[in-house]
Protein backbone atom coordinates (compact mmCIF):
# COMPACT_ATOMS: atom_id res chain seq x y z
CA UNK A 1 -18.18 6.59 38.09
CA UNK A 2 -17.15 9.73 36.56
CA UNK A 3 -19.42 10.29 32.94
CA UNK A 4 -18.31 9.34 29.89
CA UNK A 5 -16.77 12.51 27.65
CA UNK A 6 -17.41 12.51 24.06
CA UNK A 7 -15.33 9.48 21.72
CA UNK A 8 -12.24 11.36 20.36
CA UNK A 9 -12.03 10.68 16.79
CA UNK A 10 -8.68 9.43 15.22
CA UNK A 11 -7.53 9.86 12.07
CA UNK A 12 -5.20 7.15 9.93
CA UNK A 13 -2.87 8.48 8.25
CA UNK A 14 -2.85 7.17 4.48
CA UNK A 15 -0.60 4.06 4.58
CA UNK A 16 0.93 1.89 1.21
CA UNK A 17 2.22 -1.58 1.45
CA UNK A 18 4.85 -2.57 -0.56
CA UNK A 19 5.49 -6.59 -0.63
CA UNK A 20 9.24 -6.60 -0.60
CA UNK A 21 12.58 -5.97 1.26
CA UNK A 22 15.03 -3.83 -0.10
CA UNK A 23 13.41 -3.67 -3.72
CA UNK A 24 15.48 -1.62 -6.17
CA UNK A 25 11.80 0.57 -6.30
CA UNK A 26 11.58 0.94 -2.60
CA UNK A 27 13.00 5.01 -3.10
CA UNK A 28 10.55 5.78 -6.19
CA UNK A 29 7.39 3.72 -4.67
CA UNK A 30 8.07 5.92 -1.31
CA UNK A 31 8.26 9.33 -3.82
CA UNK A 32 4.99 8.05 -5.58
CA UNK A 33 3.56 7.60 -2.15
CA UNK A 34 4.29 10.77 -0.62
CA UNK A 35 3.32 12.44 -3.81
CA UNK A 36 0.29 10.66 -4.31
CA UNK A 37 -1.89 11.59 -1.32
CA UNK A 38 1.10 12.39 1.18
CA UNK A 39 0.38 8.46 2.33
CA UNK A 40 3.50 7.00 4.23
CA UNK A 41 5.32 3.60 2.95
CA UNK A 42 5.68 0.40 5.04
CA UNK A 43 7.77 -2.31 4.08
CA UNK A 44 7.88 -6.06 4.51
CA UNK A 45 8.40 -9.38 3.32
CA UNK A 46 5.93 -11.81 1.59
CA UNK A 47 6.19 -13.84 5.19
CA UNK A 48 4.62 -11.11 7.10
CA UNK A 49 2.58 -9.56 4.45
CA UNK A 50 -0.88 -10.92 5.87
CA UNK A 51 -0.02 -9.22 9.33
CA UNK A 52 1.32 -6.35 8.14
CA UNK A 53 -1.48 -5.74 5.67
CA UNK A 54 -4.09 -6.51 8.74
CA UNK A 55 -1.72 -3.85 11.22
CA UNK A 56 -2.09 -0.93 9.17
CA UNK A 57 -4.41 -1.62 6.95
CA UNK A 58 -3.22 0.43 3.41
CA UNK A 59 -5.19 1.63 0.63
CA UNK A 60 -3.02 -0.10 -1.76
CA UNK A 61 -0.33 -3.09 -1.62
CA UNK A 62 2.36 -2.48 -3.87
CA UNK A 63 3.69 -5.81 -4.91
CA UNK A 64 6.75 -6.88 -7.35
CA UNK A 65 5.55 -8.72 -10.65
CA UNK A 66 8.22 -11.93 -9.65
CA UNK A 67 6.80 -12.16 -6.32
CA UNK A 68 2.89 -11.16 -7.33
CA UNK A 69 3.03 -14.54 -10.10
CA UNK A 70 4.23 -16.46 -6.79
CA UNK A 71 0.39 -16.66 -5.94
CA UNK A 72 -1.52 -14.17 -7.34
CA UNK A 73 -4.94 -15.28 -6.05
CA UNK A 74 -3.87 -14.55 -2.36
CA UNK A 75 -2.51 -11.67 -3.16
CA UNK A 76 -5.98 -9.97 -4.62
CA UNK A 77 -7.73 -12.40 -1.86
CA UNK A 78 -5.38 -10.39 0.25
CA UNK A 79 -6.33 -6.99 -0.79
CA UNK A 80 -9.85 -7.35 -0.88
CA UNK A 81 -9.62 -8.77 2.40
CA UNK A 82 -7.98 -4.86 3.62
CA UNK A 83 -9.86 -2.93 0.99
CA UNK A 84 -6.71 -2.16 -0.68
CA UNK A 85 -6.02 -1.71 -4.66
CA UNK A 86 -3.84 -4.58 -5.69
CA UNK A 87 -0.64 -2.53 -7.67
CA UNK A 88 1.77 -4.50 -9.96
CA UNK A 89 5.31 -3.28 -9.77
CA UNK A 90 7.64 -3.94 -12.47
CA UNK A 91 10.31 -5.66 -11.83
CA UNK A 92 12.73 -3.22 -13.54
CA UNK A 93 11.58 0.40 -14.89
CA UNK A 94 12.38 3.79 -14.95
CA UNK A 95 12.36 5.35 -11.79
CA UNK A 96 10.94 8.97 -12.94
CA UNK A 97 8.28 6.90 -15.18
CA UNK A 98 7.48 4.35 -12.55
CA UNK A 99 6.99 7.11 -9.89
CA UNK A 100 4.28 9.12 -11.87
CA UNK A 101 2.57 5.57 -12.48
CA UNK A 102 2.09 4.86 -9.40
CA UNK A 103 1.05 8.66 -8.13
CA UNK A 104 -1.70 7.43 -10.70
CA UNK A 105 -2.69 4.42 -9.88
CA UNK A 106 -2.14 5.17 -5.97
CA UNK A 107 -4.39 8.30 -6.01
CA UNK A 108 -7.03 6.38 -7.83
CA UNK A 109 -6.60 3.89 -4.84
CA UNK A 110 -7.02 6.05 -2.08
CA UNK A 111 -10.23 7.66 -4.38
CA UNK A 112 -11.61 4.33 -4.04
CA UNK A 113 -11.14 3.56 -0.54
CA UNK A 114 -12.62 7.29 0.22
CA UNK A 115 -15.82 6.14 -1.57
């Protein structure tokens, strides 16, 4: 057997989840992300949010107030489950105002998961 060369490090890129399919947001939470810590966005529905959270495992899930009161419990059980932030979207908001929340509350995310 030939020896075993050193274990090549990857890196994952910075990843943000948001919990809904074609969300009037979806443009200003993927400006927030980019901003925020140049972390990509990945969308999907509440049915494949489990998988999807456990595929590429984000630093935050972004998820709409209407759907987040659906079950809130498994939605933080959810994000502690990834060591994510749990981040309420509101349903309707300014898209300028809404995008330097969430450069906020996603950079103090990604702080935390760095810790």
């Amino acid at each position: 057997k030939p020896p075993l060369g050193p274990t090549v490090q990857h890196e994952v890129a910075p990843c943000v989840l948001l919990v809904a399919v074609n969300h009037p947001l979806e443009a200003a939470c993927r400006r927030a992300a980019a901003g925020a810590v140049q972390a990509r966005l990945e969308v999907c529905d509440v049915a494949s949010a489990t998988t999807q959270a456990a595929l590429h495992r984000p630093f935050a899930l972004l998820v709409p107030s209407d759907i987040l009161e659906f079950d809130p419990a498994e939605f933080r059980a959810l994000a502690k489950t990834v060591n994510a932030s749990l981040v309420r979207l509101p349903n309707e908001a300014d898209s300028d105002r809404l995008v330097a929340r969430l450069i906020e509350a996603l950079s103090g995310a990604s702080a935390r998961r760095a810790r």
